[in-house]
Protein backbone atom coordinates (compact mmCIF):
# COMPACT_ATOMS: atom_id res chain seq x y z
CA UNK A 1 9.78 -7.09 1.56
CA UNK A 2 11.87 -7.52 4.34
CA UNK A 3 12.05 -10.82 5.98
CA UNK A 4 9.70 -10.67 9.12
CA UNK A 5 7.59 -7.51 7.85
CA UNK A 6 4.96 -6.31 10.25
CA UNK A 7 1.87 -5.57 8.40
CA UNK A 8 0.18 -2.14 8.24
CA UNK A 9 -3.51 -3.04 8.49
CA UNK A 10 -4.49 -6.59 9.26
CA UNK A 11 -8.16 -8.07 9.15
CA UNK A 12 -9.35 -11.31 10.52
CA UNK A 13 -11.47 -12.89 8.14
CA UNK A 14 -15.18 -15.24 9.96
CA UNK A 15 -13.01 -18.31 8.23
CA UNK A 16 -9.74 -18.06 9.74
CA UNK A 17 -8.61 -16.19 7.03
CA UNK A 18 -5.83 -13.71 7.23
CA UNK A 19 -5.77 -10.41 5.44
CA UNK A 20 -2.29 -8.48 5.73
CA UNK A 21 -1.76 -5.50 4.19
CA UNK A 22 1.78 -3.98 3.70
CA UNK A 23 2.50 -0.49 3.06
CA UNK A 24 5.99 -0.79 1.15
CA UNK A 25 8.17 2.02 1.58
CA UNK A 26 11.68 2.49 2.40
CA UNK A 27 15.07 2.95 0.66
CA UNK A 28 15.34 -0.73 0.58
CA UNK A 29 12.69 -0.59 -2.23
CA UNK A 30 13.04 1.00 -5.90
CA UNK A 31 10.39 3.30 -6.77
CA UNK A 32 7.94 0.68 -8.31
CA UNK A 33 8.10 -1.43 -5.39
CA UNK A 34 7.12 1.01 -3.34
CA UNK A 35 2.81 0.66 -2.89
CA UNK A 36 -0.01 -1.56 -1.46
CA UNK A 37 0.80 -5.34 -1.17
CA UNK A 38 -1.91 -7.90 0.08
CA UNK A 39 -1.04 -11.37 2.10
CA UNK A 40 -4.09 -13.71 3.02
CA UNK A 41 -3.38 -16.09 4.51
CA UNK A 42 -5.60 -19.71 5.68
CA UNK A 43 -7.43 -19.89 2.37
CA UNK A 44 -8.03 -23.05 0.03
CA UNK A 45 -6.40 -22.51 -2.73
CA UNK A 46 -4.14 -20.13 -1.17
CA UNK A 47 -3.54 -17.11 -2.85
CA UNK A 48 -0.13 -15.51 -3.63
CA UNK A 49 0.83 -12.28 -2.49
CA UNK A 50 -0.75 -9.30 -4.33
CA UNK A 51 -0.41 -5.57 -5.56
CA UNK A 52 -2.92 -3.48 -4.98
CA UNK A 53 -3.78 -0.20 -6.23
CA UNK A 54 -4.80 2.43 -3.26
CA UNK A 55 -8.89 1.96 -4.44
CA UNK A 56 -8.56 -1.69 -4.15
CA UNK A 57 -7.19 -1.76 -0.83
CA UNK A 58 -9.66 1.05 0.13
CA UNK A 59 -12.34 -1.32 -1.42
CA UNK A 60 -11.08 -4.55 0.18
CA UNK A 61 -10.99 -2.80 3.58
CA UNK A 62 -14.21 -0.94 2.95
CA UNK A 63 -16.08 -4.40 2.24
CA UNK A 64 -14.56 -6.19 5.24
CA UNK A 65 -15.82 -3.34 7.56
CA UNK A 66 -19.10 -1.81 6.46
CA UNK A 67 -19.68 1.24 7.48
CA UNK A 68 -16.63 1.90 9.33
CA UNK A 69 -14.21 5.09 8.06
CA UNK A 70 -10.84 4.01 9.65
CA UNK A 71 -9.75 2.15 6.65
CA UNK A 72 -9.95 4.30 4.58
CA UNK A 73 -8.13 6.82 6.59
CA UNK A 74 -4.94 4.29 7.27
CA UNK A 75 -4.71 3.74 3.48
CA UNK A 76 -4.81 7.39 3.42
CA UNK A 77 -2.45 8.06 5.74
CA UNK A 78 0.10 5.28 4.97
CA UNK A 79 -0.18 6.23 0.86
CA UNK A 80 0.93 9.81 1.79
CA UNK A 81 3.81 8.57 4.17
CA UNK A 82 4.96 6.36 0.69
CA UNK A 83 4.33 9.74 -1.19
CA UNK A 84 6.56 11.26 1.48
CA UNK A 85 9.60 9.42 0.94
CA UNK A 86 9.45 9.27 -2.63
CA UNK A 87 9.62 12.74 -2.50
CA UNK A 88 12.16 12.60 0.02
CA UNK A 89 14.73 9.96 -1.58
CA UNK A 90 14.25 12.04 -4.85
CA UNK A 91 15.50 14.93 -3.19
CA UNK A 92 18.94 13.44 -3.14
CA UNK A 93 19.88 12.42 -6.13
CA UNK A 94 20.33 14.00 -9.75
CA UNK A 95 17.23 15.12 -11.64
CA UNK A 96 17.77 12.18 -13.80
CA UNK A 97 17.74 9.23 -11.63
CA UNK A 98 14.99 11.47 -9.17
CA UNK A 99 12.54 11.16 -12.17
CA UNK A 100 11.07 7.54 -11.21
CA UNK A 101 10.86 8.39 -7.93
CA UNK A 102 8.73 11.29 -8.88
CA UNK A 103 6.51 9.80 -11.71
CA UNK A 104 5.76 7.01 -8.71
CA UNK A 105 4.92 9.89 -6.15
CA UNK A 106 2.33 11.51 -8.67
CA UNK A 107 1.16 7.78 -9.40
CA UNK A 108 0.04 7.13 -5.77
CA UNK A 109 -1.62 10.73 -5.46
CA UNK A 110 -3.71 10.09 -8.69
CA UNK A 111 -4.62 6.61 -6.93
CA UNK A 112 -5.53 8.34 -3.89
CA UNK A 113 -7.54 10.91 -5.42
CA UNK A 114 -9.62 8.58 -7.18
CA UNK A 115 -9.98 6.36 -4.67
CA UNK A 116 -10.85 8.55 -2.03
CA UNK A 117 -13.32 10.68 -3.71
């Protein structure tokens, strides 16, 4: 990630914990960087930063904040913006070096799907 990222969706734990969740996209990234990444912060142990499949962040979020539907529309939304420039960086290059970008693409849909059904 870049050096002072901004998370996407943070979460303010009752314990001073810190839940920051990065949607990684961008040409700066290769194709499998390019997802959900979790950073808590002000936990004992503390816990190194995380992958996360769409349905776990969906889940996370979803357990945080009972009952309330905008998480799961910003994972939406921010999965399909990384869908979008997959799609778009694969665009311009060869067929060859466009086919990670593309398995990747249909990767996040199929997480999506499930998640969000």
């Amino acid at each position: 990630m870049p050096d002072t990222p901004s998370p996407d969706i943070t979460v303010h734990g009752h314990d001073g914990s810190v839940f920051r969740y990065f949607a990684v996209r961008g040409r700066e990234f290769s194709p499998s960087q390019v997802g959900w990444v979790l950073v808590v912060t002000g936990l004992e142990p503390p816990i190194d930063p995380q992958a996360l499949t769409v349905r776990e962040a969906v889940g996370d979020l979803e357990s945080m904040m009972a009952g309330d539907r905008s998480p799961r529309e910003a994972v939406q939304f921010l999965t399909e913006l990384m869908i979008e420039d997959l799609g778009s960086r694969a665009k311009d290059l060869p067929a060859e070096r466009a086919a990670p970008y593309r398995v990747r693409a249909d990767e996040l849909r199929a997480q999506m799907s499930e998640a969000l059904a």
